[in-house]
C-alpha atoms as a PDB file:
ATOM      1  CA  UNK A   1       0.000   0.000   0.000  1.00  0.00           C
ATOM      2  CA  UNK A   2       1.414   3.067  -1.007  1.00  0.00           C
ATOM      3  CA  UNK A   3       0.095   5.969   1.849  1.00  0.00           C
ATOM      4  CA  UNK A   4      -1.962   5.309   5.035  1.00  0.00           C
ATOM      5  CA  UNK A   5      -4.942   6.568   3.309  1.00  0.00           C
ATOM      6  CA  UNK A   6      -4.820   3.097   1.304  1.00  0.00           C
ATOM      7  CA  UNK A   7      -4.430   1.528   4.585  1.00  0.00           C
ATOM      8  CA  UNK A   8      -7.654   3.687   6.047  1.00  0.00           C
ATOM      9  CA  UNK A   9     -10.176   2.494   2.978  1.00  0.00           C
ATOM     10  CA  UNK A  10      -9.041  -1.166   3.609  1.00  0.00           C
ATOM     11  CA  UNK A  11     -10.199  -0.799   7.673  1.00  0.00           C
ATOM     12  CA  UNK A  12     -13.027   1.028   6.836  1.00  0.00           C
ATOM     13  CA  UNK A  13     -14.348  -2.018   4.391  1.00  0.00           C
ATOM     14  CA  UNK A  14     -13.720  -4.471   6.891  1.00  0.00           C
ATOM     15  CA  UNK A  15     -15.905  -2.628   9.029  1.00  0.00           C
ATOM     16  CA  UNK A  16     -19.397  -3.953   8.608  1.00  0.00           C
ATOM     17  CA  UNK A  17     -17.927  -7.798   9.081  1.00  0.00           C
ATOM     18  CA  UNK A  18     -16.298  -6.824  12.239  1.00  0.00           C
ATOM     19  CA  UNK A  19     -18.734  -4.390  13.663  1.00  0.00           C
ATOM     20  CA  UNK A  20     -19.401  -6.849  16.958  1.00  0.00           C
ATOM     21  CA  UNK A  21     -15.537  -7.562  17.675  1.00  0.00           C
ATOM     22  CA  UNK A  22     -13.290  -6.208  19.606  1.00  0.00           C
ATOM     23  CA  UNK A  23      -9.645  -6.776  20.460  1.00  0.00           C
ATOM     24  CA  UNK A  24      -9.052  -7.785  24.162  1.00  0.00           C
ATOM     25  CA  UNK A  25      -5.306  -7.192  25.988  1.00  0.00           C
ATOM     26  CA  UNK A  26      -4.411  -8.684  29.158  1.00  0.00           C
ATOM     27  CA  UNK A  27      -1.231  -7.666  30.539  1.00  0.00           C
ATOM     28  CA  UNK A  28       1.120  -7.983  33.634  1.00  0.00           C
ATOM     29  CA  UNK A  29       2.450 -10.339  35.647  1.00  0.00           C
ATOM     30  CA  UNK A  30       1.625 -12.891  33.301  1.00  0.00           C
ATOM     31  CA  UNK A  31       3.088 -11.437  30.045  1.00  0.00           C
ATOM     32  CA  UNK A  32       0.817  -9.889  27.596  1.00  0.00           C
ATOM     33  CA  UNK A  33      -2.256 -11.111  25.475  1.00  0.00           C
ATOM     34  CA  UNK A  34      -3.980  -9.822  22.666  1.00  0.00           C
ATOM     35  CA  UNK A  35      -7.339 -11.607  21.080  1.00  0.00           C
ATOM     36  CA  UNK A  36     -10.132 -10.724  18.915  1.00  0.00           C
ATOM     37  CA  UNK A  37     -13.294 -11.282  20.350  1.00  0.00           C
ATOM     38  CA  UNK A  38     -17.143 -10.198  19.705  1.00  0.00           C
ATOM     39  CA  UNK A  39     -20.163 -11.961  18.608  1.00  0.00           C
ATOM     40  CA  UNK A  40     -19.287 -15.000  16.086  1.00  0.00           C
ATOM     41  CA  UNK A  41     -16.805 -12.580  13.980  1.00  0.00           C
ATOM     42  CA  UNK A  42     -16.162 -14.040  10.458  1.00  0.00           C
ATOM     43  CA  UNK A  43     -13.030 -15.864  10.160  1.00  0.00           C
ATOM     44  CA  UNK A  44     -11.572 -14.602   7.135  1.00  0.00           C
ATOM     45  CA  UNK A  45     -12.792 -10.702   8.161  1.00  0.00           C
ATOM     46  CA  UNK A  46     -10.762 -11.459  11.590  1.00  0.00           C
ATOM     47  CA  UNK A  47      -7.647 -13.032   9.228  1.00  0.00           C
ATOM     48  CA  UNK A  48      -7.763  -9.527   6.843  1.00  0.00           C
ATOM     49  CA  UNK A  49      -7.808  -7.619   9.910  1.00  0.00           C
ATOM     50  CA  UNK A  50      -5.179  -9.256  11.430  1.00  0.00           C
ATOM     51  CA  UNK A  51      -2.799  -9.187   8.021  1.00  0.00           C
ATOM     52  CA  UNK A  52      -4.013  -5.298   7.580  1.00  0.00           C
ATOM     53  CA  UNK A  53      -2.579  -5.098  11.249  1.00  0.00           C
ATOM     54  CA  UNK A  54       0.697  -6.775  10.699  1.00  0.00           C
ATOM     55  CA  UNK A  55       1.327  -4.495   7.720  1.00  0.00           C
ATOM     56  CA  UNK A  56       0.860  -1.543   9.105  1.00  0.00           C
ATOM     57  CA  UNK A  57       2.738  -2.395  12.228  1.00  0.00           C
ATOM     58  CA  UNK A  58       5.666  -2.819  10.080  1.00  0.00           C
ATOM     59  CA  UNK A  59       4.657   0.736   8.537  1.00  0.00           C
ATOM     60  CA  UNK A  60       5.458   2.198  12.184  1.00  0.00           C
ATOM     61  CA  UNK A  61       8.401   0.745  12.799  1.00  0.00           C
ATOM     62  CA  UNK A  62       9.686   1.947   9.476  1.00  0.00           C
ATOM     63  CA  UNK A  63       8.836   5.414   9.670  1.00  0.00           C
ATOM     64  CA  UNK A  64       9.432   5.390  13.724  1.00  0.00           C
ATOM     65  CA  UNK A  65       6.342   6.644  14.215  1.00  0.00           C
ATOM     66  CA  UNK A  66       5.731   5.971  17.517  1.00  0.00           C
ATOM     67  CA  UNK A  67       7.723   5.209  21.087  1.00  0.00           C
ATOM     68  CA  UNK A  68       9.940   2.585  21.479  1.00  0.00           C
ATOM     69  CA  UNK A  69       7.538   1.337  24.197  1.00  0.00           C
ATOM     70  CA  UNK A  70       4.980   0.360  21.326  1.00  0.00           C
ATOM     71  CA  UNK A  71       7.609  -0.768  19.030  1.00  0.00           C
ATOM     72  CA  UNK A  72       9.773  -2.463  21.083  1.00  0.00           C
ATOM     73  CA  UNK A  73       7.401  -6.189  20.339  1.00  0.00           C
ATOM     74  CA  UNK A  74       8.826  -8.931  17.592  1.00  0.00           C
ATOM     75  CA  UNK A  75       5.224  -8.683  15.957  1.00  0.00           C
ATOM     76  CA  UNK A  76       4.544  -6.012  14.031  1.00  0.00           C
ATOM     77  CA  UNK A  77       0.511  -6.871  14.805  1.00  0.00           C
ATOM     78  CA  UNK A  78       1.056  -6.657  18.546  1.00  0.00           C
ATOM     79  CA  UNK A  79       2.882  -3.419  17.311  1.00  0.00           C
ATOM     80  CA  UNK A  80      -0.225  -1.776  15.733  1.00  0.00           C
ATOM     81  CA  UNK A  81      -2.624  -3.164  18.580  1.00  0.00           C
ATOM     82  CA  UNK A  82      -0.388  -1.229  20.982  1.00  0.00           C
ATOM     83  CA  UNK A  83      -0.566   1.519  19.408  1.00  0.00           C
ATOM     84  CA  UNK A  84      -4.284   1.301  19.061  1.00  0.00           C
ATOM     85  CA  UNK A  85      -4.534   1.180  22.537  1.00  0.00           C
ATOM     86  CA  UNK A  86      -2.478   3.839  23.562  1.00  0.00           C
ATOM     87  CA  UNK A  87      -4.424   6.355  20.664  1.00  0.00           C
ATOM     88  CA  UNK A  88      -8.067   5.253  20.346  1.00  0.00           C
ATOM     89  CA  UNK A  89     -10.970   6.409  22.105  1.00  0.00           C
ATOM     90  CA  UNK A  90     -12.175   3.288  21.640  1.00  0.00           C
ATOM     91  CA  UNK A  91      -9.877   1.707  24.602  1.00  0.00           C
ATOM     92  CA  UNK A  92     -11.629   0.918  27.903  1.00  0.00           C
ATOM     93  CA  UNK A  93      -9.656   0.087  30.568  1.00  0.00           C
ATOM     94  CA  UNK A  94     -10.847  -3.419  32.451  1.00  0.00           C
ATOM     95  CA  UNK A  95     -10.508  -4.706  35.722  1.00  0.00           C
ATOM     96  CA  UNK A  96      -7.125  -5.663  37.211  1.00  0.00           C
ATOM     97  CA  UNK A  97      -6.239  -7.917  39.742  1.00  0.00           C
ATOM     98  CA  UNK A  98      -3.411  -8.709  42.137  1.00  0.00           C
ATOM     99  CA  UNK A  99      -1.918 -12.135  41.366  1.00  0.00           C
ATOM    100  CA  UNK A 100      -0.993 -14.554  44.424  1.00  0.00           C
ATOM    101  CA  UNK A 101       0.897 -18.174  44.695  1.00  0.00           C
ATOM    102  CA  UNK A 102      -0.783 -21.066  46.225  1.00  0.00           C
ATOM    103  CA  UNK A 103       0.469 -19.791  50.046  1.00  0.00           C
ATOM    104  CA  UNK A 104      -1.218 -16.242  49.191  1.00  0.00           C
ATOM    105  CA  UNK A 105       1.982 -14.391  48.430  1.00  0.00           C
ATOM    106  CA  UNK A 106       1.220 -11.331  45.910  1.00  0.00           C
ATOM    107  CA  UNK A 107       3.424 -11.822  43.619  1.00  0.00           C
ATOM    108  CA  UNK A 108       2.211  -8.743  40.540  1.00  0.00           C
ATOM    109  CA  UNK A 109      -0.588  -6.877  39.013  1.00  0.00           C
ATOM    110  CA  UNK A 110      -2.397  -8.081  35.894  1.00  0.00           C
ATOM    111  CA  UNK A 111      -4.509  -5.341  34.196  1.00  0.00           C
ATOM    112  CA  UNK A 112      -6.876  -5.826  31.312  1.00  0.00           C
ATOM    113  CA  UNK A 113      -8.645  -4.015  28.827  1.00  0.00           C
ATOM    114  CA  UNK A 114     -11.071  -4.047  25.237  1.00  0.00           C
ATOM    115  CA  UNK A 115     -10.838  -1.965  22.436  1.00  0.00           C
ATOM    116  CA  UNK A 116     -14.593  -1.709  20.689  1.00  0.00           C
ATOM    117  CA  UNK A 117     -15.077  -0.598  16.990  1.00  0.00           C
ATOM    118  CA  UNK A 118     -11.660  -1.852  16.011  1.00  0.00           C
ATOM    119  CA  UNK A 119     -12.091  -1.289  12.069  1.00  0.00           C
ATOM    120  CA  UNK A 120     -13.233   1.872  12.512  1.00  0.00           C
ATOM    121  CA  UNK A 121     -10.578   2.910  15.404  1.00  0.00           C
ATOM    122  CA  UNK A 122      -7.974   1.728  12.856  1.00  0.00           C
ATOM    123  CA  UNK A 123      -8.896   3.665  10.175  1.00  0.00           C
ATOM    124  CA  UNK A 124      -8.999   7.209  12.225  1.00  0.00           C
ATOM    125  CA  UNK A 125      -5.378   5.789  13.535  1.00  0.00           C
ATOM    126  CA  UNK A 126      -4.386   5.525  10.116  1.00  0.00           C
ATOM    127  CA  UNK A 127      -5.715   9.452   9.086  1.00  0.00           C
ATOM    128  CA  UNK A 128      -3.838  10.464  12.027  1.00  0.00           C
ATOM    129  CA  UNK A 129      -0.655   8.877  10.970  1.00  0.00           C
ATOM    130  CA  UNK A 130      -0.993  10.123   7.103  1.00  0.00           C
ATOM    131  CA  UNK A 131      -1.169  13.718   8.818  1.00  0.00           C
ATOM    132  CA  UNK A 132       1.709  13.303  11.281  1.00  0.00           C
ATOM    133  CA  UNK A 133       4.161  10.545   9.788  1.00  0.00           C
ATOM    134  CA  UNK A 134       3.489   9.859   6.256  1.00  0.00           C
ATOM    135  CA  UNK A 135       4.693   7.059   4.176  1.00  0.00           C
ATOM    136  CA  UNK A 136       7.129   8.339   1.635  1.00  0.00           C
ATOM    137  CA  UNK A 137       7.326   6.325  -1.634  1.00  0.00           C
ATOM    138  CA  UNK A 138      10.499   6.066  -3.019  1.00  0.00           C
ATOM    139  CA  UNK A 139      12.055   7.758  -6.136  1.00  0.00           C
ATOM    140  CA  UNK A 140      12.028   4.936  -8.382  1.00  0.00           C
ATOM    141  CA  UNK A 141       8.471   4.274  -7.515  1.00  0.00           C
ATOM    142  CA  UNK A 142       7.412   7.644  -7.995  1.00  0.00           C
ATOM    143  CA  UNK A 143       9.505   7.595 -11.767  1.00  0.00           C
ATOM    144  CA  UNK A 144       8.058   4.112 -12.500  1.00  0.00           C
ATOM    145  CA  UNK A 145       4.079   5.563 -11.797  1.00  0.00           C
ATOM    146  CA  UNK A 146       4.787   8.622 -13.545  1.00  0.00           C
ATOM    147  CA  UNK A 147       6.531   7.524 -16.353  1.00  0.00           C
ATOM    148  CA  UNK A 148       6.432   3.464 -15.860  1.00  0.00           C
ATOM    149  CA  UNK A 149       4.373   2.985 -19.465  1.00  0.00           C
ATOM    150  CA  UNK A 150       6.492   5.495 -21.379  1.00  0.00           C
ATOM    151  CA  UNK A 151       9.670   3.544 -20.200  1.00  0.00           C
ATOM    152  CA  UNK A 152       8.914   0.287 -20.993  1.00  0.00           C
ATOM    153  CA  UNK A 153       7.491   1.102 -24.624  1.00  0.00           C
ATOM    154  CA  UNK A 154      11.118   3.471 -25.356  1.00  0.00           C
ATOM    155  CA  UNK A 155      13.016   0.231 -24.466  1.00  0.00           C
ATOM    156  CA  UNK A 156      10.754  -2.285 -26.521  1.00  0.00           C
ATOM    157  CA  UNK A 157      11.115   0.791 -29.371  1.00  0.00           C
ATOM    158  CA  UNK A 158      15.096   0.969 -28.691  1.00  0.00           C
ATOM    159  CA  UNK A 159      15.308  -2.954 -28.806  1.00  0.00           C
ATOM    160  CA  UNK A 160      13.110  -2.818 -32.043  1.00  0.00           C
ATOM    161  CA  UNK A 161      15.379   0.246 -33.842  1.00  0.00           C
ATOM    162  CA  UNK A 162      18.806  -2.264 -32.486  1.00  0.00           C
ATOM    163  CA  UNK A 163      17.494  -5.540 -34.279  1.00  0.00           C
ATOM    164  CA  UNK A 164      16.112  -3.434 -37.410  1.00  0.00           C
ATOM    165  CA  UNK A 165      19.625  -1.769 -37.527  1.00  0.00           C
ATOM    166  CA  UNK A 166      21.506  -4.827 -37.106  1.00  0.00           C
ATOM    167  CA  UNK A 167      19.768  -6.307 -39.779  1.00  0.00           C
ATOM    168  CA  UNK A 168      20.397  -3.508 -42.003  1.00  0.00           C
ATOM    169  CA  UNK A 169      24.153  -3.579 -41.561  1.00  0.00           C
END
């Protein structure tokens, strides 16, 4: 995808399939844990989602475009998910709990959370991050959609006027 804005239309379509799901986080003393959840989402709506995710969470690691806090996870999904949380509206904090061994030691906190409308929360995320950090395409990419066509026919005209020529000789 070439800008965020392509990233945006793609969450926005998703939308109606996912409208009932939401993205749960549990995190703390046990580690951290991310899952989709809602009313019987589809399964391949849930599996775009989650590849739209893991694309753009490689998007904000490339253009740093966030703390290293957020980017600091292996996944680049996790990446975007953490970023959703810290940016949406849509995050509501859940309960959290104190966690304690078997002889009622407290050993650390475990804190929870959902983030609702999670097509729809990506999407605005994305329309923030074309306005603040947008993606750049390269020079060659920007030549080759200008000018792409006009390139390839000169060379197939160039190879054409080489064989003709040698021909001639």
């Amino acid at each position: 995808m070439k800008t965020w804005l392509d990233f945006e239309s793609r969450f926005r379509e998703l939308s109606p399939a996912l409208q009932q799901a939401r993205i749960d986080n549990q995190t703390g003393a046990v580690g951290e844990y991310w899952r989709i959840a809602g009313i019987s989402p589809n399964k391949e709506a849930v599996r775009q989602f989650e590849l739209l995710c893991n694309l753009s969470g490689q998007q904000i690691t490339e253009l740093h475009a966030c703390s290293a806090e957020i980017l600091n996870h292996e996944d680049p999904k996790i990446r975007w998910y953490r970023l959703l949380k810290n940016t949406s509206a849509s995050y509501e904090r859940g309960i959290s709990g104190y966690q304690s061994d078997e002889e009622g030691n407290s050993l650390e906190w475990i804190h929870g959370g959902t983030i609702s409308n999670i097509c729809e929360s990506s999407a605005n995320l994305c329309l923030q991050l074309h306005s603040t950090h947008p993606i750049k395409q390269k020079w060659h990419e920007i030549v080759y959609q200008d000018y792409g066509k006009q390139i390839v026919i000169g060379i197939i005209l160039l190879l054409i006027g080489g064989v003709i020529g040698a021909w001639f000789k």
